[in-house]
Protein backbone atom coordinates (compact mmCIF):
# COMPACT_ATOMS: atom_id res chain seq x y z
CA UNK A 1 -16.63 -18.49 70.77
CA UNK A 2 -17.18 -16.93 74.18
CA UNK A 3 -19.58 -19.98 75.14
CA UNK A 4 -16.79 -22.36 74.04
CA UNK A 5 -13.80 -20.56 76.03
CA UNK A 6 -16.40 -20.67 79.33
CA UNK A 7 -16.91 -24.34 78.58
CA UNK A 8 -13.19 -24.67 78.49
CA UNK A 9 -12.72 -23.19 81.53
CA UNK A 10 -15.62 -25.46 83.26
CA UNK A 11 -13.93 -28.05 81.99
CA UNK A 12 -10.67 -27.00 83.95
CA UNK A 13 -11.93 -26.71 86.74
CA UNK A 14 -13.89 -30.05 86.85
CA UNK A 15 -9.90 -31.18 85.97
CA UNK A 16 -8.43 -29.64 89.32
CA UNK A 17 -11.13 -31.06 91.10
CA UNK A 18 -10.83 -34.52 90.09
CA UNK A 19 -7.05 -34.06 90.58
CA UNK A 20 -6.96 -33.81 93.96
CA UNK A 21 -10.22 -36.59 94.46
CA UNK A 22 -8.29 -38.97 93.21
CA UNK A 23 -5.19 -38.98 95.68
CA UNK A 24 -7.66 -38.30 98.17
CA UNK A 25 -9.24 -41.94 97.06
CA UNK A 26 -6.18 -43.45 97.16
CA UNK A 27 -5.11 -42.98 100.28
CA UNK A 28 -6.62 -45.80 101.81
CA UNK A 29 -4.77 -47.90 99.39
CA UNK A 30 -2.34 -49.34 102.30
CA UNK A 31 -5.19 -50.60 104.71
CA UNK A 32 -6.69 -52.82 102.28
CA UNK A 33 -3.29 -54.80 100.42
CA UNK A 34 -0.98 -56.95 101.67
CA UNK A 35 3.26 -55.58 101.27
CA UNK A 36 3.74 -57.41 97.88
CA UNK A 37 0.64 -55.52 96.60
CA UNK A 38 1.36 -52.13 98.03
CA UNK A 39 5.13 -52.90 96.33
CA UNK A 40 3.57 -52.92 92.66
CA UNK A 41 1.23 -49.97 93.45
CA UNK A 42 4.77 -48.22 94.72
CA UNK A 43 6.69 -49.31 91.77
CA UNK A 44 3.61 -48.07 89.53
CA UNK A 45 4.26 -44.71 90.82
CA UNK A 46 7.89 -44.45 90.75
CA UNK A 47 7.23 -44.93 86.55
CA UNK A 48 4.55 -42.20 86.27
CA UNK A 49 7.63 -39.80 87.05
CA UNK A 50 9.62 -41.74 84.15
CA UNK A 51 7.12 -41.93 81.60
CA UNK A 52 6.20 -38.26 82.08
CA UNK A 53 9.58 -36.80 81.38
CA UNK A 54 9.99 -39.35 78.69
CA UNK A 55 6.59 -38.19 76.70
CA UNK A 56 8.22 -33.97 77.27
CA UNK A 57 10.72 -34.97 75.13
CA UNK A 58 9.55 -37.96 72.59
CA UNK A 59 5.73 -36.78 73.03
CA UNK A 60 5.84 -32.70 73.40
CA UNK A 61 8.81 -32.28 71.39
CA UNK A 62 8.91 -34.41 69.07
CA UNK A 63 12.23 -35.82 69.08
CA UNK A 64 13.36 -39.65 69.50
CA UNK A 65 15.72 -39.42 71.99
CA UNK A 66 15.91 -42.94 73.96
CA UNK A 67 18.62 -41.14 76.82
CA UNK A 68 15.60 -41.67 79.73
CA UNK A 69 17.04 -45.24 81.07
CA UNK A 70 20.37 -42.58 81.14
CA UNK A 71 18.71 -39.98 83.43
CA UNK A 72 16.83 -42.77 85.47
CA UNK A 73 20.36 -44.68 85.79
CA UNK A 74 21.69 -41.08 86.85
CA UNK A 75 19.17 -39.64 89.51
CA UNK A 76 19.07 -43.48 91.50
CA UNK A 77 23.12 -43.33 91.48
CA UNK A 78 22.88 -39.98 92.76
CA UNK A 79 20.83 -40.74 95.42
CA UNK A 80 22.40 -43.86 96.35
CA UNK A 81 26.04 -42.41 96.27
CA UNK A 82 24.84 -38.95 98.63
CA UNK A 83 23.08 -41.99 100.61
CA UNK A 84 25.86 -44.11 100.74
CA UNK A 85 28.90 -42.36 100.19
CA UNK A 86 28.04 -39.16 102.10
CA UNK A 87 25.70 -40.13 104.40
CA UNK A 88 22.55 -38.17 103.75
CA UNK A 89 19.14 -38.80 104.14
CA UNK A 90 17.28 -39.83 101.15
CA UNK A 91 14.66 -37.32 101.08
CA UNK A 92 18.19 -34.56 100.77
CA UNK A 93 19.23 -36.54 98.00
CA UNK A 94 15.82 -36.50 96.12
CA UNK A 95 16.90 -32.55 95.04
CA UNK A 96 20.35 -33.59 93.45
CA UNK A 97 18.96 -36.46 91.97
CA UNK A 98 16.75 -34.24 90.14
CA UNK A 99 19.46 -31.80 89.50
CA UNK A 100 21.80 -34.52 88.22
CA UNK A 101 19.16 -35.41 85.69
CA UNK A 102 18.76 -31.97 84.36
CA UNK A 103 22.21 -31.67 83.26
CA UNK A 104 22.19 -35.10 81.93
CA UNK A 105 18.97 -34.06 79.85
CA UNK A 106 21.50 -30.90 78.79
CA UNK A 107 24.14 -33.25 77.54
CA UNK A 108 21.84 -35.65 76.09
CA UNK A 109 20.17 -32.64 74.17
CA UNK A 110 23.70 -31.48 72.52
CA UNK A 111 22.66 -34.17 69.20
CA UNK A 112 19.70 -32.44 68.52
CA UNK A 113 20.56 -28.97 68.94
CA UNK A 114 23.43 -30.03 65.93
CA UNK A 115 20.72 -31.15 63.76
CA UNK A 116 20.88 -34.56 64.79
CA UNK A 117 17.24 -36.15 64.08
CA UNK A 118 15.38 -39.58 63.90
CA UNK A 119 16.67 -42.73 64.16
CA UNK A 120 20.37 -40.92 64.47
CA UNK A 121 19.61 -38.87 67.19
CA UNK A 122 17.85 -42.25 68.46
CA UNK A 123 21.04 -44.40 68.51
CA UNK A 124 23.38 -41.44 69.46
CA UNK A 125 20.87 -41.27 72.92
CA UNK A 126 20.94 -44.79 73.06
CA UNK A 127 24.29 -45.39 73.62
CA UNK A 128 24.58 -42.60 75.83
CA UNK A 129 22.40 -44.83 78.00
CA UNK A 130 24.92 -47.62 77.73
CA UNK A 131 28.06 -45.46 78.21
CA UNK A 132 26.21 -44.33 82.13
CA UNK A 133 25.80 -48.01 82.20
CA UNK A 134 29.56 -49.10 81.95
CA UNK A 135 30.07 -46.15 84.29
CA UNK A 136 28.38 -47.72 86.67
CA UNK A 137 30.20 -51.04 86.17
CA UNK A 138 33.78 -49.45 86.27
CA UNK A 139 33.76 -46.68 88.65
CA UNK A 140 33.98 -49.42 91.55
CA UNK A 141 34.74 -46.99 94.08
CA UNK A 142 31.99 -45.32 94.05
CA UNK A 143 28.73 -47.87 92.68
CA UNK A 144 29.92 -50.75 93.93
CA UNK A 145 30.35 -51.83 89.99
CA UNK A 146 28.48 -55.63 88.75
CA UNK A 147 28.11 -56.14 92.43
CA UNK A 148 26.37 -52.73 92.92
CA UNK A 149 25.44 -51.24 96.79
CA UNK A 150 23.04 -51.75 99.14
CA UNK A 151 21.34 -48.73 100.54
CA UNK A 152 19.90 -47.95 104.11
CA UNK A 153 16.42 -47.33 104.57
CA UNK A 154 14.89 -44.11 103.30
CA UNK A 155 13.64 -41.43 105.75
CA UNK A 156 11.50 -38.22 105.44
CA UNK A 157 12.92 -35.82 108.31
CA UNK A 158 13.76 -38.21 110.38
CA UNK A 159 10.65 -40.82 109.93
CA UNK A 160 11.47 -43.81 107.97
CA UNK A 161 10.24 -44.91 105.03
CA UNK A 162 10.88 -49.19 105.77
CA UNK A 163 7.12 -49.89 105.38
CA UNK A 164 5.99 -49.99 101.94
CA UNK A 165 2.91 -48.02 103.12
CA UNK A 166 5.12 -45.02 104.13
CA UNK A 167 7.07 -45.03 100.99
CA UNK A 168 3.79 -44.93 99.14
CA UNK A 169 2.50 -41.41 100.70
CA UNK A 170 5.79 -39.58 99.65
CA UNK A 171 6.28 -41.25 96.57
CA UNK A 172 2.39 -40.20 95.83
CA UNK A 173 2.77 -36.57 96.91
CA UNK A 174 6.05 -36.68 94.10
CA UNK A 175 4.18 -37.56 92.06
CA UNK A 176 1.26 -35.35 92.16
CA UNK A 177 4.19 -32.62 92.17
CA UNK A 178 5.51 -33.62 89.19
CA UNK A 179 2.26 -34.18 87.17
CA UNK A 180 1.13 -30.25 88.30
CA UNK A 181 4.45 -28.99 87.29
CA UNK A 182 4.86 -30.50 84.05
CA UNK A 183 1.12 -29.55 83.40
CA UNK A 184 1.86 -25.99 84.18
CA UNK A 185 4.86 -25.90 82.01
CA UNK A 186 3.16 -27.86 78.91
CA UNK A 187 0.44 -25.18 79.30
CA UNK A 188 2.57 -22.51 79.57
CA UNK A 189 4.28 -20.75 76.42
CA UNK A 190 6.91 -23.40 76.95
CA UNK A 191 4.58 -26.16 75.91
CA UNK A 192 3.31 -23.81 72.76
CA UNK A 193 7.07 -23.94 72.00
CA UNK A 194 7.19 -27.61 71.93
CA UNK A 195 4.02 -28.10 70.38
CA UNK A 196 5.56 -25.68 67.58
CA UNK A 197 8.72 -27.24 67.39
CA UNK A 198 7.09 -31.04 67.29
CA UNK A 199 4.51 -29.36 64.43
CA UNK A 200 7.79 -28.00 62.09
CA UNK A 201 10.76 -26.82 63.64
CA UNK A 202 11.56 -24.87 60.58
CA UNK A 203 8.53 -22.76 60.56
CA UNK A 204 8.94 -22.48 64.25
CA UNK A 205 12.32 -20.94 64.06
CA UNK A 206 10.85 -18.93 61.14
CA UNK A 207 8.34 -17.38 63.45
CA UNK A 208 11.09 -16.02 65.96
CA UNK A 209 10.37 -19.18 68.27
CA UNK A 210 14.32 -20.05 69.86
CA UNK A 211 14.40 -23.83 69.12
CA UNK A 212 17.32 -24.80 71.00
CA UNK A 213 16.73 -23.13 73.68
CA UNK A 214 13.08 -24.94 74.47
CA UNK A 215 14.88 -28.43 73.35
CA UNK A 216 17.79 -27.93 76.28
CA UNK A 217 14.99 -26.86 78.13
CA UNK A 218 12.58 -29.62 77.32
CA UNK A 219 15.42 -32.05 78.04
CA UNK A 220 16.48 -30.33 81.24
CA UNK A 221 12.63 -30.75 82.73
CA UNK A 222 12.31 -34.68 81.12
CA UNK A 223 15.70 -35.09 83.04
CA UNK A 224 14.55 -33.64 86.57
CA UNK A 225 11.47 -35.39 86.41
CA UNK A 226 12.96 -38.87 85.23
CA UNK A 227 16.10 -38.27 88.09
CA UNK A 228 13.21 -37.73 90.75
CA UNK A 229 11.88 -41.23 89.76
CA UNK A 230 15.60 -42.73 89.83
CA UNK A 231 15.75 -41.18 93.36
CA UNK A 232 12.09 -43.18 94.10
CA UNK A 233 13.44 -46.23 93.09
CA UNK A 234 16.74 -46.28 94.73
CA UNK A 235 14.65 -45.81 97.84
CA UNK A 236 11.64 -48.70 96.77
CA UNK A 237 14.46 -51.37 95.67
CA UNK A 238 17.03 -50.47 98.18
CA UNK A 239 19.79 -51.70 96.17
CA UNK A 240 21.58 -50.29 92.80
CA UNK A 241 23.57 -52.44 90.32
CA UNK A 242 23.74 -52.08 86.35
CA UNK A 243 21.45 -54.51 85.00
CA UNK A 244 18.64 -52.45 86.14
CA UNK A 245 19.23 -49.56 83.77
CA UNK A 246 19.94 -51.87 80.21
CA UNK A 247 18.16 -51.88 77.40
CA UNK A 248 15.46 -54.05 78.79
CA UNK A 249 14.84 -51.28 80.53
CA UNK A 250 14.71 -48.62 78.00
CA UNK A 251 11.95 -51.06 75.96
CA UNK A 252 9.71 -51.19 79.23
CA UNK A 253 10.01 -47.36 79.57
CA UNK A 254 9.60 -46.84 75.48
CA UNK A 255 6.57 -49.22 75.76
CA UNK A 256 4.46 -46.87 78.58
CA UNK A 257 4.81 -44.19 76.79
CA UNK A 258 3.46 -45.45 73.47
CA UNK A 259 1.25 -47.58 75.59
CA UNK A 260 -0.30 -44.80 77.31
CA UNK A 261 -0.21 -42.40 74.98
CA UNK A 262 2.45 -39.82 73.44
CA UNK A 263 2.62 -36.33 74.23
CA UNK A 264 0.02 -37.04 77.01
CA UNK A 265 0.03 -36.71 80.63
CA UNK A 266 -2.65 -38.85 81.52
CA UNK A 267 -0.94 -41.51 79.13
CA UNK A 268 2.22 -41.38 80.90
CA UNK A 269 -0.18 -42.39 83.83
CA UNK A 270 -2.05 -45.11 82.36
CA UNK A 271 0.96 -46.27 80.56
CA UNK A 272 2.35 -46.87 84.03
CA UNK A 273 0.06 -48.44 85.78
CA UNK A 274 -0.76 -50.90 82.62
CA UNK A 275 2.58 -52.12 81.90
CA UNK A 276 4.12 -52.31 85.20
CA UNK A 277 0.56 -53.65 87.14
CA UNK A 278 -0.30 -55.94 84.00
CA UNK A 279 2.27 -58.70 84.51
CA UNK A 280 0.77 -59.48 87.61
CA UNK A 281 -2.25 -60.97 86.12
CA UNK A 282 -0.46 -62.89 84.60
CA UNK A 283 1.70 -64.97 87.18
CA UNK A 284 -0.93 -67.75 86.98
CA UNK A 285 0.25 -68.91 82.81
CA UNK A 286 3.97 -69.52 83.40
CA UNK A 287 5.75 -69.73 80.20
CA UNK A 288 3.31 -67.68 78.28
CA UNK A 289 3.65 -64.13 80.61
CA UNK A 290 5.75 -62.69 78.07
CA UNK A 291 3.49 -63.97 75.12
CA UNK A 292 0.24 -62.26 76.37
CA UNK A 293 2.13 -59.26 77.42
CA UNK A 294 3.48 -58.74 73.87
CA UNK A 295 0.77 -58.82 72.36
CA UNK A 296 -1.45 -56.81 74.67
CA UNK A 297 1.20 -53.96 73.76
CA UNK A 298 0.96 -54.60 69.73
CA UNK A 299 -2.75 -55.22 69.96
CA UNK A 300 -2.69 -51.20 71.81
CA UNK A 301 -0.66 -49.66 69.38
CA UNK A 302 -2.16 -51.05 66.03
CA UNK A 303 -5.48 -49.85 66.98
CA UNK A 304 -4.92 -46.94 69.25
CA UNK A 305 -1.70 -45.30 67.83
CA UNK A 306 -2.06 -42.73 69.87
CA UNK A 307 -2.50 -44.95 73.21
CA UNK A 308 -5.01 -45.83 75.69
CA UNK A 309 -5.86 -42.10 76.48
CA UNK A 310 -6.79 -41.38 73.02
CA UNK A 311 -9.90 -43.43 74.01
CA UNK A 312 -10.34 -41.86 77.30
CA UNK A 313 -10.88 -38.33 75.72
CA UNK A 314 -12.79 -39.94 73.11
CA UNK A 315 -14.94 -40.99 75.92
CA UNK A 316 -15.34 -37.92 78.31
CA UNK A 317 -13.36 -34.40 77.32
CA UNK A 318 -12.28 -34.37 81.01
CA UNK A 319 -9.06 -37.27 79.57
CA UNK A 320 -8.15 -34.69 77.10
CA UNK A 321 -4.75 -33.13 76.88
CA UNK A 322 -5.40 -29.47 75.64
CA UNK A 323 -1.64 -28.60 75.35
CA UNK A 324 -1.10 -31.05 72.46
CA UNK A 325 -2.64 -30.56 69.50
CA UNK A 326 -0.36 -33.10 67.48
């Protein structure tokens, strides 16, 4: 027993490590690709943000809630709007875009804490997605509506962000913040919670364990995390309209997740970079893109159900989420 906890902790430490080596070797990521390149990379990274607060809530909890395309839709309106509207810089708008999200997750969590479960908390989610979405249509005055609104060019105190290779060093350092925080919190007796409440809710509340308090609160963190990445892409597109947050959008999101893994961390990141880097291979068989890309994902998910980092622990321990037992 005491050999295995020290060769738990080895094993943590060999985790931190490689957590910051791996930034570190992406860094010179913008000296070696041309701007359409360093674009995906940039749009692979504002979806690690997505797919991680999507996996707290349908991974670590439990719970099919499909409300994420609602807090993405939320935290790149917010941004745009204070952007827009108010005239603030983007990286001041990155906060309340997280903020925004947080008490979206709160609303969209109000289902479940009635009881609300499966494919009825599911649709009740879902069209909580689509009711932000004809917001955005019909509050004209504010999002532009069908047309949408153009935003100015982000800025980090002061330096602007018009270069894809500047928007790619912030958007990385977000991203390394929100894959330590949500790791400290999954490891924390708030992930026991939702590993308890995903295991049996029942016997969870039996055992003293508040459910709906950890289910606002593992909303409330999916939210903030998901509004952050809303916040990246208002800033990587530069311009906001409806279409963007549909329920195309809620299948691409649904598919990293199960893609990479549920109720994993490093599956939210390998989920990312598959299905948003993957359709650039195939650019070269027009007409059959969506084909291939189909059935990569059913191909994944018949024979690793639980996602391309299933096989990545399977291969070296250092892949393996510890904070999800499930």
């Amino acid at each position: 027993m005491q050999r295995s906890a020290s060769d738990g902790a080895a094993r943590a430490v060999v985790s931190r490590r490689v957590l910051w080596i791996v930034p570190i070797l992406l860094l010179p990521l913008p000296l070696l690709l041309n701007p359409y390149q360093q674009y995906v990379i940039n749009l692979v990274l504002v979806y690690v943000p997505v797919a991680i607060g999507f996996n707290v809530v349908v991974g670590n909890l439990g719970l099919l809630a499909f409300s994420n395309v609602a807090f993405f839709g939320i935290g790149a309106y917010t941004a745009g709007i204070l952007m827009v509207r108010l005239g603030l810089p983007w990286w001041v708008a990155v906060p309340p875009a997280a903020l925004m999200g947080a008490v979206a997750g709160c609303a969209a969590s109000v289902p479940a804490l009635r009881g609300v479960r499966l494919f009825y908390l599911a649709i009740m989610t879902l069209a909580f997605g689509e009711l932000m979405r004809w917001v955005y249509i019909r509050w004209i005055p504010v999002t532009g509506g069908s047309f949408g609104m153009a935003l100015p060019p982000p800025d980090l105190f002061g330096w602007s962000l018009d270069s894809e290779a500047g928007k790619f060093y912030v958007f990385l350092g977000l991203v390394l913040v929100a894959i330590i925080a949500t790791d400290r919190i999954l490891r924390s007796r708030f992930g026991r919670a939702f590993v308890a409440i995903k295991s049996d809710e029942l016997a969870a509340a039996a055992m003293g364990v508040p459910t709906n308090r950890y289910i606002t609160l593992g909303f409330a963190w999916g939210g903030a995390v998901v509004g952050v990445g809303g916040a990246m892409y208002a800033a990587l597109i530069g311009h906001l309209s409806p279409p963007a947050f549909d329920l195309t959008e809620l299948i691409l999101e649904f598919a990293i997740i199960m893609v990479g893994g549920l109720g994993s961390l490093v599956g939210s990141v390998i989920g990312a970079v598959i299905i948003t880097a993957a359709p650039e291979f195939f650019h070269e068989l027009p007409g059959y893109q969506e084909l291939l890309f189909g059935i990569l994902i059913v191909l994944v998910i018949l024979f690793l159900p639980r996602g391309l980092a299933s096989l990545l622990a399977r291969a070296h321990p250092l892949f393996r989420d510890r904070y999800d037992r499930g």
